[in-house]
N, C-alpha and C. Protein backbone atom coordinates (compact mmCIF):
# COMPACT_ATOMS: atom_id res chain seq x y z
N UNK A 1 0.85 -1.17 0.00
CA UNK A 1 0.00 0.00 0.00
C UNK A 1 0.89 1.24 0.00
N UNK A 2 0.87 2.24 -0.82
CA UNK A 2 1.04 3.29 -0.63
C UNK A 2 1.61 4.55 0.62
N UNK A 3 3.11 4.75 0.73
CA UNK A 3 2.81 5.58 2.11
C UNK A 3 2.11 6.54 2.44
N UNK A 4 1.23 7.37 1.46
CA UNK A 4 0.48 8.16 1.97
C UNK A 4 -1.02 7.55 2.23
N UNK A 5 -1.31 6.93 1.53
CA UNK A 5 -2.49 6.40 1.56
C UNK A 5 -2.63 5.63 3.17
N UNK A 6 -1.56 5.19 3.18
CA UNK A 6 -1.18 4.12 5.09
C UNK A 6 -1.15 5.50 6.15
N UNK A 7 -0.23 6.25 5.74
CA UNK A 7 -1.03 7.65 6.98
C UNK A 7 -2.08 8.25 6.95
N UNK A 8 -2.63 8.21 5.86
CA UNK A 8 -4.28 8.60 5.25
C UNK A 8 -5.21 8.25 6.40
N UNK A 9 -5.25 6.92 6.16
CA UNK A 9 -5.87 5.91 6.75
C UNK A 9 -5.48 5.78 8.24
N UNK A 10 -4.07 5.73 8.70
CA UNK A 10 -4.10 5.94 10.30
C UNK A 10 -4.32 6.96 11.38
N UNK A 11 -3.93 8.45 9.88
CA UNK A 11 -4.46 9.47 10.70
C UNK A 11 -6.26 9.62 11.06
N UNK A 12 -7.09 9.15 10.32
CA UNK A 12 -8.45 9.05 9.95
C UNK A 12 -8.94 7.82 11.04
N UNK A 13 -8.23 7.08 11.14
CA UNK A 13 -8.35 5.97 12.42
C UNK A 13 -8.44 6.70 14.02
N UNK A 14 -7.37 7.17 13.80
CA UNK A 14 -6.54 8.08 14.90
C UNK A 14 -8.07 9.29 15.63
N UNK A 15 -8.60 9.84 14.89
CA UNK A 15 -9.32 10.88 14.58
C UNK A 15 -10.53 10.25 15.05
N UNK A 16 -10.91 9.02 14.62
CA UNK A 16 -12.02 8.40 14.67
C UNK A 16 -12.11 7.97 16.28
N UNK A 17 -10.84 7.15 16.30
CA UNK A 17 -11.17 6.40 17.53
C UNK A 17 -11.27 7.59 18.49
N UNK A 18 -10.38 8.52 18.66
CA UNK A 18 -10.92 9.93 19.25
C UNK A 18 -11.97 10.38 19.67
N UNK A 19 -12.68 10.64 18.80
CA UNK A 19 -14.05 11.29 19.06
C UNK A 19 -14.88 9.92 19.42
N UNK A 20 -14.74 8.45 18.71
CA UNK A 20 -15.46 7.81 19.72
C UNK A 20 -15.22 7.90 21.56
N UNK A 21 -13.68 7.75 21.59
CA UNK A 21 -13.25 7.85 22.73
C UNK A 21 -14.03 9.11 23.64
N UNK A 22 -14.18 10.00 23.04
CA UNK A 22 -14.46 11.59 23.60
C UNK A 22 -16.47 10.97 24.00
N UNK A 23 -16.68 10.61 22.87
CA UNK A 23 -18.17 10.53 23.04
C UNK A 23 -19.06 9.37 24.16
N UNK A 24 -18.32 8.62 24.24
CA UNK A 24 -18.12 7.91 25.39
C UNK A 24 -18.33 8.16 26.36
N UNK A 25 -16.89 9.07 26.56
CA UNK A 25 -16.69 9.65 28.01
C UNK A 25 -17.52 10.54 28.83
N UNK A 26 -18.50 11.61 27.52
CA UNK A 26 -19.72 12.12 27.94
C UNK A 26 -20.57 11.44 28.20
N UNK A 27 -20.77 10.67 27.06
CA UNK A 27 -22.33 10.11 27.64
C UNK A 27 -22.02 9.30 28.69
N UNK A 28 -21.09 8.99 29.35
CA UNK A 28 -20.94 8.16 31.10
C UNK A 28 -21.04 9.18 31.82
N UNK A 29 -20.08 10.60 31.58
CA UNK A 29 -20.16 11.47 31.92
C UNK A 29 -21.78 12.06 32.68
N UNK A 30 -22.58 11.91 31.15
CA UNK A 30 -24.04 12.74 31.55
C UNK A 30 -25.16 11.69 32.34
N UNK A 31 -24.54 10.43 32.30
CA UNK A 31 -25.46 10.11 32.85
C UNK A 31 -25.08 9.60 34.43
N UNK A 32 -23.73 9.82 34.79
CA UNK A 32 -23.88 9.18 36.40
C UNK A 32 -23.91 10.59 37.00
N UNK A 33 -23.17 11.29 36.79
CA UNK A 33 -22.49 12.88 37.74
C UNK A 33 -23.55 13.38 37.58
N UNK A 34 -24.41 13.98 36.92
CA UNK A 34 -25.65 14.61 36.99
C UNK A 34 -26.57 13.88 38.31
N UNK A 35 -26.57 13.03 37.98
CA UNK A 35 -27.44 11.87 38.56
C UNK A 35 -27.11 11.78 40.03
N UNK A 36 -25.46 11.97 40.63
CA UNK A 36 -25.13 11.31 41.82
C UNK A 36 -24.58 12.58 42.65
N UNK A 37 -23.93 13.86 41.98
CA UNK A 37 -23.68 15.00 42.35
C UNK A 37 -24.41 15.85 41.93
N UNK A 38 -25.71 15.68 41.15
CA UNK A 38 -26.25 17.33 40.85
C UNK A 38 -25.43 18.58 39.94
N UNK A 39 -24.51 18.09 39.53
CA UNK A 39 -23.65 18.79 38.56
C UNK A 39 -24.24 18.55 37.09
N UNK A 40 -23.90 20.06 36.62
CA UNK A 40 -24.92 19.73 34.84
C UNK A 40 -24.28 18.69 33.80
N UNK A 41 -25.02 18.50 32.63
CA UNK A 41 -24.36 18.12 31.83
C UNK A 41 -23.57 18.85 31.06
N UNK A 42 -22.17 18.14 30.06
CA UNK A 42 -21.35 18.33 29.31
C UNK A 42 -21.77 18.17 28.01
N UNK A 43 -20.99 19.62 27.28
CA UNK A 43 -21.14 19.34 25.77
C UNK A 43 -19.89 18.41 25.43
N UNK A 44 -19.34 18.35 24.08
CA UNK A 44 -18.50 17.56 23.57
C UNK A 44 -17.21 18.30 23.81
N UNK A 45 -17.00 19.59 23.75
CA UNK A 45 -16.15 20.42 23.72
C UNK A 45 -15.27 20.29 25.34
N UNK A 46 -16.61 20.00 26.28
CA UNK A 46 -16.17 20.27 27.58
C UNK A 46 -15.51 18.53 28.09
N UNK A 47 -15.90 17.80 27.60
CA UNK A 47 -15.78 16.22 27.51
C UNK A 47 -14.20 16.47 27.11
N UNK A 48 -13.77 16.99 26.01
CA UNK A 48 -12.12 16.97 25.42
C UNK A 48 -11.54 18.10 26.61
N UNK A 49 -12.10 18.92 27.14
CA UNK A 49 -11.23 19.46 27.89
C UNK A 49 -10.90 18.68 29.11
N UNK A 50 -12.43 18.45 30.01
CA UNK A 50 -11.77 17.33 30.84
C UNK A 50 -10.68 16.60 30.75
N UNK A 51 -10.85 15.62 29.51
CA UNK A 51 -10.16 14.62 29.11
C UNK A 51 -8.41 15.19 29.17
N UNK A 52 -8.36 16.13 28.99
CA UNK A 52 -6.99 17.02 28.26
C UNK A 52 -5.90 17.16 30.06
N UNK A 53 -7.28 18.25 30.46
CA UNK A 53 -6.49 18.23 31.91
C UNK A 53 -6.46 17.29 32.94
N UNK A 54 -6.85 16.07 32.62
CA UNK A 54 -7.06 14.82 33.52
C UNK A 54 -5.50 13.96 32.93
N UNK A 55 -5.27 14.18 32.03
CA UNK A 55 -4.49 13.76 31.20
C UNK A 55 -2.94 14.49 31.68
N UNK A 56 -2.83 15.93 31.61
CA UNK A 56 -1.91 16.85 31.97
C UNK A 56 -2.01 16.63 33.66
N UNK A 57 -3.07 16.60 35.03
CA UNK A 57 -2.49 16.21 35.94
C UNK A 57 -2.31 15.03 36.44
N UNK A 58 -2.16 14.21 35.67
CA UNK A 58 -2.47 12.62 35.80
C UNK A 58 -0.62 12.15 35.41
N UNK A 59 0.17 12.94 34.52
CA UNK A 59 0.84 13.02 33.74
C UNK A 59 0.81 11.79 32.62
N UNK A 60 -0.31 11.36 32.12
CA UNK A 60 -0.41 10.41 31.21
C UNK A 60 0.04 11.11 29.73
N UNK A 61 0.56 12.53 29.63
CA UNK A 61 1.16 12.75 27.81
C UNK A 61 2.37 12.41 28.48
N UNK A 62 3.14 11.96 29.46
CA UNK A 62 4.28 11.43 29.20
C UNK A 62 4.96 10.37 28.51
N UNK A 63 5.80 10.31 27.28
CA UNK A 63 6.15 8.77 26.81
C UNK A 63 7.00 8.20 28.01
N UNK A 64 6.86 6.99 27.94
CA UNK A 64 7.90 6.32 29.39
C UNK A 64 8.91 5.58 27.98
N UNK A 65 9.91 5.15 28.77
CA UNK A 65 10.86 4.73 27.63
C UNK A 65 10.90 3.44 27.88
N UNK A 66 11.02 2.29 26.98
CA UNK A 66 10.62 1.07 26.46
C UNK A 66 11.55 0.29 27.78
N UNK A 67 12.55 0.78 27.70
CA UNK A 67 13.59 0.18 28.69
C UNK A 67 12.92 -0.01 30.36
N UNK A 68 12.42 1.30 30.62
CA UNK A 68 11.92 1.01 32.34
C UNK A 68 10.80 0.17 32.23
N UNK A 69 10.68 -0.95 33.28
CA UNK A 69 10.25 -2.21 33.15
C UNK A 69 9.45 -2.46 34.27
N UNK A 70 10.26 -1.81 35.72
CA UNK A 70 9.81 -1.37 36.77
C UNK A 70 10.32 -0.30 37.67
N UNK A 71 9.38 0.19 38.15
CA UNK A 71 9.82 1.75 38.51
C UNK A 71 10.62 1.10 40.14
N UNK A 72 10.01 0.48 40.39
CA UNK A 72 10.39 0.02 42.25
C UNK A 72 11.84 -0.83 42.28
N UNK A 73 12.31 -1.28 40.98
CA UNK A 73 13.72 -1.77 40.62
C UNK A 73 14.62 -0.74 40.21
N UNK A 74 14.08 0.25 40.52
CA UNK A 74 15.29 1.72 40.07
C UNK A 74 15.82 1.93 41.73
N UNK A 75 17.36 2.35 41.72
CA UNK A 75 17.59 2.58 43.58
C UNK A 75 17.51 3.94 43.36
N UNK A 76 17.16 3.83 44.68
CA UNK A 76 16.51 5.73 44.85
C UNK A 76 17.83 6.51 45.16
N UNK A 77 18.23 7.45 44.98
CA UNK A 77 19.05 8.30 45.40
C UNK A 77 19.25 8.54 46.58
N UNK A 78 20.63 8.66 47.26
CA UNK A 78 20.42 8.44 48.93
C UNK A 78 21.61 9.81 49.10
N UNK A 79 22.54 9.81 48.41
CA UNK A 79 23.40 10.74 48.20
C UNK A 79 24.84 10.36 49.24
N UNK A 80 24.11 8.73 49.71
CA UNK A 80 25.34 8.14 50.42
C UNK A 80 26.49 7.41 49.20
N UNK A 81 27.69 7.56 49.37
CA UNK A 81 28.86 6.79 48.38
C UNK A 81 28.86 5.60 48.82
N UNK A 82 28.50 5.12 47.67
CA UNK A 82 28.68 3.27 47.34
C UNK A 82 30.00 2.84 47.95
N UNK A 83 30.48 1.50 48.14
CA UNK A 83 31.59 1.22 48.62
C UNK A 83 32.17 0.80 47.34
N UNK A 84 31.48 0.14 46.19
CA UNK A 84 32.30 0.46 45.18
C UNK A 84 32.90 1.41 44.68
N UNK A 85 31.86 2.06 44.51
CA UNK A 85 32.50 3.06 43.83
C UNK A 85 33.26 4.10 44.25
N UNK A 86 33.23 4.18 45.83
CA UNK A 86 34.49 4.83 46.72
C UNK A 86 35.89 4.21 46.55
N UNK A 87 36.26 2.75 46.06
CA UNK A 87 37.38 2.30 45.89
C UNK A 87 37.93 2.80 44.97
N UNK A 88 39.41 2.89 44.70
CA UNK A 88 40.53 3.74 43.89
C UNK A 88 40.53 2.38 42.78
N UNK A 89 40.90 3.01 41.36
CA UNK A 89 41.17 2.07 40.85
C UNK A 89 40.49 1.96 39.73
């Protein structure tokens, strides 16, 4: 297939699954929180903003890098000198 035609098509995927994703999230949105807090409903506009800053304090636009595997197998910084690496040599 074609390389433009293959980003054609993934950007248009991309886009799609999006706004399903977005439309979703309202209509769960409009129908429990109204319902359980008395708070109004959301347009679509307000659904992507949520989504945006839940996202930004959540820090989920971060890429993590393929390599970290587990975060609790990293040693934490102690700022005490190793005994290796205090040896000469």
């Amino acid at each position: 297939m074609d390389p433009i035609t293959t980003t054609i098509l993934f950007v248009a995927g991309a886009l799609i699954g999006f706004i399903v994703f977005v439309l979703v999230f309202r209509w769960i949105w409009n129908h429990t929180v109204p319902a359980v807090f008395g708070l109004k409903t959301i347009t679509f506009w307000q659904a992507v903003g949520i989504l945006v800053l839940a996202s930004i304090l959540t820090g989920g636009h971060r890429v993590v890098s393929p390599e970290v595997t587990n975060i609790f197998s990293v040693p934490k910084r102690t700022g005490a000198v190793s005994a290796i690496t205090a040896l000469p040599g």
